[in-house]
Protein backbone atom coordinates (compact mmCIF):
# COMPACT_ATOMS: atom_id res chain seq x y z
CA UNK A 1 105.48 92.82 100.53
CA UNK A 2 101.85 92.36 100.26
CA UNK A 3 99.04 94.99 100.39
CA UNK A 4 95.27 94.37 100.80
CA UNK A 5 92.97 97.19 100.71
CA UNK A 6 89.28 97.46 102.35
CA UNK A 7 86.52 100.05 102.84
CA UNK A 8 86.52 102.02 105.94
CA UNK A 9 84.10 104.44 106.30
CA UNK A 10 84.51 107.11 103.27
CA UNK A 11 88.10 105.84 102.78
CA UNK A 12 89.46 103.01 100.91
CA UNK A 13 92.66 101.98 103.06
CA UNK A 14 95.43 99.56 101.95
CA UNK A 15 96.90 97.23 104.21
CA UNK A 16 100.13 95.77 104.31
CA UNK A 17 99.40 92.11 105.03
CA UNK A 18 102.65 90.37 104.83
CA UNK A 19 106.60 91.14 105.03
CA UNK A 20 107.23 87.91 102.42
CA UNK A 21 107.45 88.89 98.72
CA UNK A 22 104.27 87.97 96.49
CA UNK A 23 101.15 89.28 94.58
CA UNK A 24 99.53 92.57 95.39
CA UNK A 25 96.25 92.87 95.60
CA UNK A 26 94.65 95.89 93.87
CA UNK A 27 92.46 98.33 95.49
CA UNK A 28 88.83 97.74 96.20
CA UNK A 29 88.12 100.50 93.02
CA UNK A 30 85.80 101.06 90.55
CA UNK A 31 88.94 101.37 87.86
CA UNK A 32 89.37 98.69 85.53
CA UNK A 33 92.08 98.94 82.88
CA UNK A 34 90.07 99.70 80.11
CA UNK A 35 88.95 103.04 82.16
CA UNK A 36 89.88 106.40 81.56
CA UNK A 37 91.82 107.03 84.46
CA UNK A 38 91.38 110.72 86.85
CA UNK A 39 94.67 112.46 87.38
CA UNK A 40 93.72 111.92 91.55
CA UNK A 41 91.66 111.08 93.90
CA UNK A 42 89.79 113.42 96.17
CA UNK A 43 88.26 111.53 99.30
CA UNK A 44 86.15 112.97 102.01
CA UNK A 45 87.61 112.47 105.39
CA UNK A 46 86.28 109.43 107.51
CA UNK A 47 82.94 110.33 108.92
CA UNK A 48 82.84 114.19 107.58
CA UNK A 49 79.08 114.24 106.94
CA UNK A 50 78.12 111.42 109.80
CA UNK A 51 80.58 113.82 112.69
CA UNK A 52 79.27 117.42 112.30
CA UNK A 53 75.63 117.33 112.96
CA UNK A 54 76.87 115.87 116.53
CA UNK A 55 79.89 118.37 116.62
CA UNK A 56 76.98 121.33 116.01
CA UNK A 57 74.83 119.74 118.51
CA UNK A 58 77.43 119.56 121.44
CA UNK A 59 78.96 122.64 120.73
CA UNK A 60 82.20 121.94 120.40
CA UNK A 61 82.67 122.44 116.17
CA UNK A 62 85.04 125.44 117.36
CA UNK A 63 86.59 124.85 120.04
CA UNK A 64 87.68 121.43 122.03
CA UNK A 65 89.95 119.15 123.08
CA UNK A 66 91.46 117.66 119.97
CA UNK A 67 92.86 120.75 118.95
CA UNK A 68 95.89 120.37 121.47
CA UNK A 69 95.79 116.31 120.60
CA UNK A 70 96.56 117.07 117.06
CA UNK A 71 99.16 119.37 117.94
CA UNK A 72 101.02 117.51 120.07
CA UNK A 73 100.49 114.30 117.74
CA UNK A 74 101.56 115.98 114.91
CA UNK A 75 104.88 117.56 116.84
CA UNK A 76 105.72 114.46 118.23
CA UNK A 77 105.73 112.83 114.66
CA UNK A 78 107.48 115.46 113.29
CA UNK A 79 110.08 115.39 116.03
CA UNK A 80 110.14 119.16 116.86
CA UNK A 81 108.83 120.73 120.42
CA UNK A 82 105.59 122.68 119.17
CA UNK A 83 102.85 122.55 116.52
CA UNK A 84 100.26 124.79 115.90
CA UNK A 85 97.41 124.65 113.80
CA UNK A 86 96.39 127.51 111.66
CA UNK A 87 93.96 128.29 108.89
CA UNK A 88 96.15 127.40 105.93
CA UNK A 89 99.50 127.08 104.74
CA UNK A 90 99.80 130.53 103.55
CA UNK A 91 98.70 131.85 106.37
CA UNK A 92 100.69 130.00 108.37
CA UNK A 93 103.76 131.32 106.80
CA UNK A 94 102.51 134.92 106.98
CA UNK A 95 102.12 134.21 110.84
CA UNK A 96 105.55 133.05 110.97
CA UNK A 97 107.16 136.06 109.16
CA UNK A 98 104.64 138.38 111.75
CA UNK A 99 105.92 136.34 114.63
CA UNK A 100 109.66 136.22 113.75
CA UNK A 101 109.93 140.16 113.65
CA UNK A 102 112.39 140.18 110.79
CA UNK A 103 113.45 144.38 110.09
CA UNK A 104 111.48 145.47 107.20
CA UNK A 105 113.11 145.14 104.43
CA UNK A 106 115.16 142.20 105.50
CA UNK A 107 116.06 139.92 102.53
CA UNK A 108 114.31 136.61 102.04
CA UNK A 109 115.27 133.88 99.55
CA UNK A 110 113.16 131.62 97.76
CA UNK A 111 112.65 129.04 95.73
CA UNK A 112 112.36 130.33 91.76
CA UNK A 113 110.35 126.74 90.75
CA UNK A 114 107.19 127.24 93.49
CA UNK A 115 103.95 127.88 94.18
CA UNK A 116 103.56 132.17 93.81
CA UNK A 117 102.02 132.56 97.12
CA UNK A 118 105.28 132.45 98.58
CA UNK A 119 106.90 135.26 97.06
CA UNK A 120 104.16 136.88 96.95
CA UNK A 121 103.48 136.92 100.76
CA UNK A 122 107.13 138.03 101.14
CA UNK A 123 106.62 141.18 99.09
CA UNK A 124 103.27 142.00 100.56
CA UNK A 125 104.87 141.72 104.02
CA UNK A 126 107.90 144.14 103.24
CA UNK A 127 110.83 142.08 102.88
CA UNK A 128 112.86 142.17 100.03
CA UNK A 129 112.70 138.93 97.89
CA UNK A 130 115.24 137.07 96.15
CA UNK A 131 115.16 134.10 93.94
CA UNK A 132 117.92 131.14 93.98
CA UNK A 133 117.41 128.81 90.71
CA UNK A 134 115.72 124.87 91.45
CA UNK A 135 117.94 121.73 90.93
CA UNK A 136 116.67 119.14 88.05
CA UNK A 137 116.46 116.14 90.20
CA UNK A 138 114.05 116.90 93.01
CA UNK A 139 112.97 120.04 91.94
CA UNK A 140 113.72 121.82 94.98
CA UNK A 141 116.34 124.87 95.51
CA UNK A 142 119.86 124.06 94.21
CA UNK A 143 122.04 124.08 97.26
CA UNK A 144 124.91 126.27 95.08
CA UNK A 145 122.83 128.60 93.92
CA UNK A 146 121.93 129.15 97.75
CA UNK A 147 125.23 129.32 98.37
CA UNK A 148 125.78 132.01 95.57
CA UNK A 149 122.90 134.01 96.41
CA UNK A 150 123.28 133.81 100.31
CA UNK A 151 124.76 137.13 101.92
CA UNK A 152 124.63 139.31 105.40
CA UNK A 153 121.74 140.65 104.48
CA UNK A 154 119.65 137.44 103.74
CA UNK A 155 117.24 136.95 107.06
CA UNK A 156 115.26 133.68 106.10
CA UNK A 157 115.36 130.69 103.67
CA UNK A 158 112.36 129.34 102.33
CA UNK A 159 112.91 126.11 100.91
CA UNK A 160 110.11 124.03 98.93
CA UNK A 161 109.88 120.02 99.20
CA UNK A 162 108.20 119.75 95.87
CA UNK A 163 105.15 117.05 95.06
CA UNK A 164 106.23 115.05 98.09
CA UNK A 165 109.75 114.58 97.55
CA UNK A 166 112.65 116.04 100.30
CA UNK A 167 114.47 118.55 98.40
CA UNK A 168 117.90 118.59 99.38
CA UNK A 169 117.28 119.95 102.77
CA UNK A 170 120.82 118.82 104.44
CA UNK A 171 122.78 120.90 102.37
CA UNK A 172 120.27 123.47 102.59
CA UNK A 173 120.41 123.56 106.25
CA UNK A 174 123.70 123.48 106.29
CA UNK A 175 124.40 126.68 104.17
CA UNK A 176 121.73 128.71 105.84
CA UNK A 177 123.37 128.08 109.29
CA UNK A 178 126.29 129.11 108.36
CA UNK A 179 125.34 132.38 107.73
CA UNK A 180 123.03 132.63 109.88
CA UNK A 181 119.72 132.76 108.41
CA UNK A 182 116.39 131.49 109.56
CA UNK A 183 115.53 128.30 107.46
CA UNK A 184 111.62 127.73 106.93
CA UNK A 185 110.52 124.82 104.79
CA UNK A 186 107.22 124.34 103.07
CA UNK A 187 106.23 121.45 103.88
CA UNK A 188 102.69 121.79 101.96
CA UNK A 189 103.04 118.47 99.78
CA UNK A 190 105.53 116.30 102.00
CA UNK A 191 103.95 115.36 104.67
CA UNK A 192 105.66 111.73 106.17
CA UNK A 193 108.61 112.15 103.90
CA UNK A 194 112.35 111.82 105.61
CA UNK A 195 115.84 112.06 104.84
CA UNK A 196 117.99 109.46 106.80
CA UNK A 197 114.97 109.07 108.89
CA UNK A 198 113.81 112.88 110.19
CA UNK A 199 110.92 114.26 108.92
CA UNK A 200 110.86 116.85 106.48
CA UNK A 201 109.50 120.11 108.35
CA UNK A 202 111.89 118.96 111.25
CA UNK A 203 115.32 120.75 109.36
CA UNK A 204 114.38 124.42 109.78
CA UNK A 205 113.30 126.98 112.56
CA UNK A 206 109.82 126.20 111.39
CA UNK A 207 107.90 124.31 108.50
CA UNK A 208 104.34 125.04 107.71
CA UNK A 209 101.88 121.98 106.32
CA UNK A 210 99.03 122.23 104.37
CA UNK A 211 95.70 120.29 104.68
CA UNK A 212 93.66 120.96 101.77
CA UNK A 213 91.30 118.44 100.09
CA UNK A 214 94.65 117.09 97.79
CA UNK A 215 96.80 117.02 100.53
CA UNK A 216 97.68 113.82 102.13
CA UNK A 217 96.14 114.48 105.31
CA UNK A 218 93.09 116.61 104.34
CA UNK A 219 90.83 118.12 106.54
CA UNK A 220 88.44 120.47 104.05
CA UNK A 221 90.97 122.99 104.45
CA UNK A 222 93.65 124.30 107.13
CA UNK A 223 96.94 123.64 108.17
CA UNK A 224 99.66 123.10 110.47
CA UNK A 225 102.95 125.10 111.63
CA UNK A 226 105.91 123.20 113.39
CA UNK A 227 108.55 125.30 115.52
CA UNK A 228 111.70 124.90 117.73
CA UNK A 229 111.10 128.11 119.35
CA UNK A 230 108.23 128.07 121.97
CA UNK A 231 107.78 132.30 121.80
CA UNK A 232 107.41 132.01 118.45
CA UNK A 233 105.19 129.22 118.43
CA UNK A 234 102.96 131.15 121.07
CA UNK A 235 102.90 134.13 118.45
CA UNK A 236 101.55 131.58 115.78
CA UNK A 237 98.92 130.56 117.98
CA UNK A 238 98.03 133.89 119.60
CA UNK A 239 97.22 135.27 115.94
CA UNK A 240 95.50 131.80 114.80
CA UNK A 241 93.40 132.26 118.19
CA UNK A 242 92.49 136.02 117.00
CA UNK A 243 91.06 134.70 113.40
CA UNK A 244 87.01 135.17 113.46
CA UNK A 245 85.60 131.44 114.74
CA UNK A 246 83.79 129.57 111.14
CA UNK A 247 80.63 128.73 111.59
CA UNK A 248 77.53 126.55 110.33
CA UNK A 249 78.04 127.90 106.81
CA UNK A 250 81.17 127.40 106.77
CA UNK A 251 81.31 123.75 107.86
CA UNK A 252 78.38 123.08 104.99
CA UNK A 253 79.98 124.74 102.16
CA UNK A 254 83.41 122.42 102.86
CA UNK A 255 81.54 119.37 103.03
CA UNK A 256 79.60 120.45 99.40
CA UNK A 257 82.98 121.21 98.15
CA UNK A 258 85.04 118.51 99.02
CA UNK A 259 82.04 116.50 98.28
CA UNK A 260 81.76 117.61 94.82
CA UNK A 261 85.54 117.42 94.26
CA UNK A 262 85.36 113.58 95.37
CA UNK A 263 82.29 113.24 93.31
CA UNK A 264 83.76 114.09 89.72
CA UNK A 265 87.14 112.11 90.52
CA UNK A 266 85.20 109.62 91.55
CA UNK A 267 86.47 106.88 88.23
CA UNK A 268 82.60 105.94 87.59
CA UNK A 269 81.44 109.52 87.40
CA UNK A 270 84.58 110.87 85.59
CA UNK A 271 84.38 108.78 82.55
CA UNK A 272 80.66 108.89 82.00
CA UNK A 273 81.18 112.48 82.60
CA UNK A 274 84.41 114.87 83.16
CA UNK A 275 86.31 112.53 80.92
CA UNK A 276 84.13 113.47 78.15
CA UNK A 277 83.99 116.81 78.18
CA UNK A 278 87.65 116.91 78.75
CA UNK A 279 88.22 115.26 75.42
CA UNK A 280 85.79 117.27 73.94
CA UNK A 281 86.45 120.87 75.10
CA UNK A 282 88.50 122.94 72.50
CA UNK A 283 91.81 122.76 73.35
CA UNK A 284 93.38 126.12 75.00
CA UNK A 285 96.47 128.02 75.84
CA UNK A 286 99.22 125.77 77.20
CA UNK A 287 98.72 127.16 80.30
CA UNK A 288 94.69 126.26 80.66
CA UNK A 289 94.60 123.08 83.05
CA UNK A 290 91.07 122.66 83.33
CA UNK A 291 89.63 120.57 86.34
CA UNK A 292 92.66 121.00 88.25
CA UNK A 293 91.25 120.35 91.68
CA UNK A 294 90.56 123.65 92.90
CA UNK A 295 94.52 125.19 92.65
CA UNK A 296 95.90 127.51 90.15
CA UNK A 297 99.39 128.64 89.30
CA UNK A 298 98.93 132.15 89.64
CA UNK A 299 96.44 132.02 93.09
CA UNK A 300 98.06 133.93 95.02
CA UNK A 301 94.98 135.53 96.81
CA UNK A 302 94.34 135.04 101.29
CA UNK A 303 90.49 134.70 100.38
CA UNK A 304 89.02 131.92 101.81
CA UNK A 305 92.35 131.19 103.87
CA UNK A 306 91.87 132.95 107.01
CA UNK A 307 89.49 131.88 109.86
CA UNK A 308 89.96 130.00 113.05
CA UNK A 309 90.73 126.17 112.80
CA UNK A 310 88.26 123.95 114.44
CA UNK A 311 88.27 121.21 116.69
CA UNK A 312 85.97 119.43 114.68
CA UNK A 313 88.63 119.77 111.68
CA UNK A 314 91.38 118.41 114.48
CA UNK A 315 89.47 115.36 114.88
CA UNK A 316 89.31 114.21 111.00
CA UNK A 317 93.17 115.22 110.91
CA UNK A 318 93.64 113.03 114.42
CA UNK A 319 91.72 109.82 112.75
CA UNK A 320 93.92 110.46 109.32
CA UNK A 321 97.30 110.66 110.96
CA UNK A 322 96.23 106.85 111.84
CA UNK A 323 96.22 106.04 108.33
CA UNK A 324 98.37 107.76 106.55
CA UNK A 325 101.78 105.97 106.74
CA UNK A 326 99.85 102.84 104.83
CA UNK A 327 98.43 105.35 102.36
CA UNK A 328 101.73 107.01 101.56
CA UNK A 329 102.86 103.52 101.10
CA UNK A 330 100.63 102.57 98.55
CA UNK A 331 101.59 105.43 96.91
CA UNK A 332 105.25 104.92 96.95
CA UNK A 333 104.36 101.23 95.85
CA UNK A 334 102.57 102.72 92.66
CA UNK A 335 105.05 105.62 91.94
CA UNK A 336 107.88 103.74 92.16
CA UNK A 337 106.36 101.16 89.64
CA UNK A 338 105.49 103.73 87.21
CA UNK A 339 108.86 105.31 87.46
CA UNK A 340 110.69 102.06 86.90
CA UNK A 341 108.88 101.58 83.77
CA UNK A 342 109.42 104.30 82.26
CA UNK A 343 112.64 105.65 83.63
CA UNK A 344 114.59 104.81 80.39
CA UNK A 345 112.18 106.72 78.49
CA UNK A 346 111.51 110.15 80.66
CA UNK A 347 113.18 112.16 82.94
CA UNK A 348 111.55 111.68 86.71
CA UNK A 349 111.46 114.00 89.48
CA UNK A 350 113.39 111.36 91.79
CA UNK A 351 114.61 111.58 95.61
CA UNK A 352 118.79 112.96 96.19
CA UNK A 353 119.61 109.57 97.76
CA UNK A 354 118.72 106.05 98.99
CA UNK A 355 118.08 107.46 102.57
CA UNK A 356 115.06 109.70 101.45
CA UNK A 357 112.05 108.53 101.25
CA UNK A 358 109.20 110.19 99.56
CA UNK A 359 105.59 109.93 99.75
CA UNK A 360 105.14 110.64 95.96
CA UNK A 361 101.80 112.95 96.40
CA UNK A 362 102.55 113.73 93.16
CA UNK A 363 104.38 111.75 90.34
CA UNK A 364 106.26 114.20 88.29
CA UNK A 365 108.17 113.97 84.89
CA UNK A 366 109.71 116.12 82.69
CA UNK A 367 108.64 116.55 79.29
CA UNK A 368 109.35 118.34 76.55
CA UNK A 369 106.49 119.67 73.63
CA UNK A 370 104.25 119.69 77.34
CA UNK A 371 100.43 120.32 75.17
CA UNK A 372 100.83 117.98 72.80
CA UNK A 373 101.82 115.24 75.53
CA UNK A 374 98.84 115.81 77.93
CA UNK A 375 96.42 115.95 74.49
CA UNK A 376 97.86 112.44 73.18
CA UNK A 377 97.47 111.32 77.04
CA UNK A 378 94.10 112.50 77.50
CA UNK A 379 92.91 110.99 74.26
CA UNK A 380 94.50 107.86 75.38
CA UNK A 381 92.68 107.79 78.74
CA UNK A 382 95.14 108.92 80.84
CA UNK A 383 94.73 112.25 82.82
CA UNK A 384 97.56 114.77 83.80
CA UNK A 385 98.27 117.70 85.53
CA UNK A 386 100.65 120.36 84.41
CA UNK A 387 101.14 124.23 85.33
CA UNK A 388 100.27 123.42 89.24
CA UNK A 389 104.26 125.59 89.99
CA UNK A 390 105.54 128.31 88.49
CA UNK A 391 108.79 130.05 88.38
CA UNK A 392 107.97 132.64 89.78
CA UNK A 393 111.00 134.60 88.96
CA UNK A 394 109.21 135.77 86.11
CA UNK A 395 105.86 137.32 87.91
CA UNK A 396 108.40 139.74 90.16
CA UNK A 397 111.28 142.13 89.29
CA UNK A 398 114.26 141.23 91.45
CA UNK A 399 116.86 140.49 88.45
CA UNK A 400 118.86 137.45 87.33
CA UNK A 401 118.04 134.39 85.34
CA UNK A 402 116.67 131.07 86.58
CA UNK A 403 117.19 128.57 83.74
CA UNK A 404 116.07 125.31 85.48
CA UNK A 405 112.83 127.21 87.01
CA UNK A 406 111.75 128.14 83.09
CA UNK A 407 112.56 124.41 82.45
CA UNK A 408 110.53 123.26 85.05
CA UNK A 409 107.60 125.29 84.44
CA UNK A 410 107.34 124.24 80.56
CA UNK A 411 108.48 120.56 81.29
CA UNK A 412 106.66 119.50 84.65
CA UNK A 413 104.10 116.91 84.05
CA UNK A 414 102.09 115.43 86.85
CA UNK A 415 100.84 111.56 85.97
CA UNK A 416 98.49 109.35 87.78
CA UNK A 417 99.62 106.90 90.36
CA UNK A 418 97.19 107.40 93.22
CA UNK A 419 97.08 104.75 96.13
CA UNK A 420 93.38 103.28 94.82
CA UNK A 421 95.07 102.24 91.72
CA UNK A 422 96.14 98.95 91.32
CA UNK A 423 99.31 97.40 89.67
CA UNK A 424 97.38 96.19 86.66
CA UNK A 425 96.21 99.93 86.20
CA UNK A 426 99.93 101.29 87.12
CA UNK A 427 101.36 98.91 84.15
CA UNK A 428 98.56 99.86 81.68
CA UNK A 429 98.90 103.31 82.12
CA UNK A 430 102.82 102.99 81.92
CA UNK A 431 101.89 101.58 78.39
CA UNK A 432 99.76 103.89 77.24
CA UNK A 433 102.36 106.86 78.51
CA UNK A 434 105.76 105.04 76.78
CA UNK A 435 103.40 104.58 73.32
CA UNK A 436 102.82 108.67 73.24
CA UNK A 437 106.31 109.58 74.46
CA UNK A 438 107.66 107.21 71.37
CA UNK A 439 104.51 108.41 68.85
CA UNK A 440 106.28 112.40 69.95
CA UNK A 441 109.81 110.97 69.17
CA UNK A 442 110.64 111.67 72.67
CA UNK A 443 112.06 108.34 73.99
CA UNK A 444 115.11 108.33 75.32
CA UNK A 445 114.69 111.44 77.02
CA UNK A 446 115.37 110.03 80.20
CA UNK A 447 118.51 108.96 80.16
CA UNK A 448 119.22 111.92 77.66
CA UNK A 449 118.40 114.47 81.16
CA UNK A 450 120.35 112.35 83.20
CA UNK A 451 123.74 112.93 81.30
């Protein structure tokens, strides 16, 4: 298969050109292999800047038409009967849980390996939480500790599909109906991934999807909510529709934002500038990420989350759902190169199964000795993320012991394989990573995890 990549508008998309087998051409980038190379790439959505003077001027920033065509695009590509889009992620899941009108004090299980907003939002809303441990291969719940922790009392089931891949959501499903629970997936980082060809986010009751600047559709901010039930999906629109409207400032502040954020991953402007101070700041706590896009492990704050979505956010999410099956598979292209190169060496985050497919928005390892890794990375000129999850079983008091989740949280290490990178880049990176992991005595470690 053959991909060719041009500019379109503030996007560089990738093409495929051809089903015969043959060269790839790389992305129309700015990275050359002897370039220190950004952990990801922020973009600015087609035609932000150029769109919202005209979207002021007609009045229609607010409220329009293409809020109902991205909700009824999205649902059909989901395959469930309603979507509704809502401020965030987080707040769509706090909409579900005030829509589903669980008792107080029902019990919820999550995810111990997650992003803390989840629990968090389950405390605040007077449920009582419960953790069930992650599995080592996709990261996401272990189906038998589900089935362990699972009783009469449990209401709901949040599951996580971690950095883009599926977690095992069949099993999952199939233990929570059972015993009759409510199954809700977060569906934050997966967007376009399927198992045996359904959509992750069409499993559960409901899914919720997030559209940050990261994200694979991003929109400056938002998100969407998928449901099977229509009453409940006219709750989550009745209390998106009662958020205060954004205005002006609003819609100037995301553009500087995401602006920024694409300006200093921009490669040009983050090795003449970001890439030296990285090297050069004094070296901190294991868990100080710096530069990490905007999202912290321990966020767990609704500021800045809340507000109405707006048409003119709809229409950048309508024009990206256009695009992003051919982005996702660049990125599967590039992650599954980097992973086969250095499989022997370090144990990958992987799909369950042949029939899932992934759309890698984040390539994850595990590593052990985590700092001195990313420093011997950095140095090298490759950029990582680590620290983005948490196990969050430690931040709350509800008992028991989550071994994989502590894992997780030292081990997980997030490397570059981002859809404007091209296979020369992939393979020089892969280099660079397999000479630290064997410099750190630490080859072998993948097939060592795997036994």
């Amino acid at each position: 298969m053959s991909f060719g990549c041009k500019l379109a508008g503030d996007y560089i998309h990738c093409g495929i050109q051809s089903p015969v087998a043959g060269p790839i051409n790389a992305p129309r980038d700015q990275i050359s292999n002897s370039m220190a190379i950004p952990r990801q790439r922020i973009h600015l959505p087609p035609a932000a800047w150029r769109s919202a003077p005209g979207a002021v001027l007609r009045g229609n920033m607010s409220e329009g038409p293409a809020i109902t065509e991205f909700e009824n695009a999205f649902a059909a590509f989901i395959g469930v009967p309603d979507a509704v889009t809502v401020p965030s992620g987080r707040a769509g899941l706090r909409f579900l849980f005030e829509g589903l009108n669980l008792e107080p004090g029902a019990e919820v299980i999550c995810s111990a390996f997650g992003y803390p907003i989840v629990p968090f939002l389950v405390k605040s809303l007077g449920f009582d939480l419960k953790f069930a441990d992650c599995e080592m291969q996709t990261l996401g719940m272990d189906p038998a500790a589900l089935d362990a922790a699972i009783s009469e009392r449990t209401a709901a089931v949040i599951v996580t599909h971690l950095y883009g891949i599926p977690c095992q959501i069949r099993e999952l499903a199939e233990i929570t109906k059972a015993r009759g629970a409510l199954l809700i997936e977060d569906c934050a980082h997966c967007y376009g991934a399927s198992v045996d060809s359904r959509k992750a986010g069409a499993f559960g009751d409901a899914a919720y999807f997030s559209f940050e600047t990261s994200k694979v559709i991003n929109t400056m901010g938002g998100g969407m909510v998928t449901v099977r039930d229509a009453a409940l999906g006219e709750r989550v629109r009745n209390a998106g529709s009662a958020e205060p409207q954004k205005g002006i400032a609003w819609l100037l502040k995301r553009l500087l934002k995401t602006s920024f954020e694409a300006t200093v991953t921009n490669p040009l402007v983050f090795n003449l500038g970001i890439y030296q101070a990285l090297r050069l700041a004094p070296r901190g706590s294991a868990d100080d990420d710096r530069f990490a896009s905007g999202y912290h492990g321990d966020e767990v704050s609704m500021t800045g989350k809340m507000g109405r979505y707006t048409n003119y956010q709809s229409r950048l999410g309508l024009q990206q759902m256009e695009h992003a099956s051919v982005r996702n598979a660049r990125r599967t292209l590039n992650a599954e190169r980097l992973i086969g190169k250095l499989r022997d060496h370090i144990h990958f985050q992987e799909p369950a199964g042949p029939d899932v497919s992934a759309n890698y928005m984040l390539v994850t390892a595990l590593v052990p000795k985590l700092q001195e890794v990313c420093d011997q990375l950095l140095r090298s000129g490759v950029d990582t993320k680590h620290h983005y999850m948490r196990d969050c079983s430690g931040m709350f008091e509800t008992g028991g012991t989550f071994p994989n989740a502590a894992r997780a949280e030292r081990e997980v290490l997030h490397l570059p394989a981002h859809p404007e990178m091209s296979l020369a880049q992939i393979d020089a990176a892969a280099s660079k990573i397999e000479a630290v992991i064997s410099t750190l005595g630490l080859s072998g470690q993948g097939q060592a995890h795997k036994e």
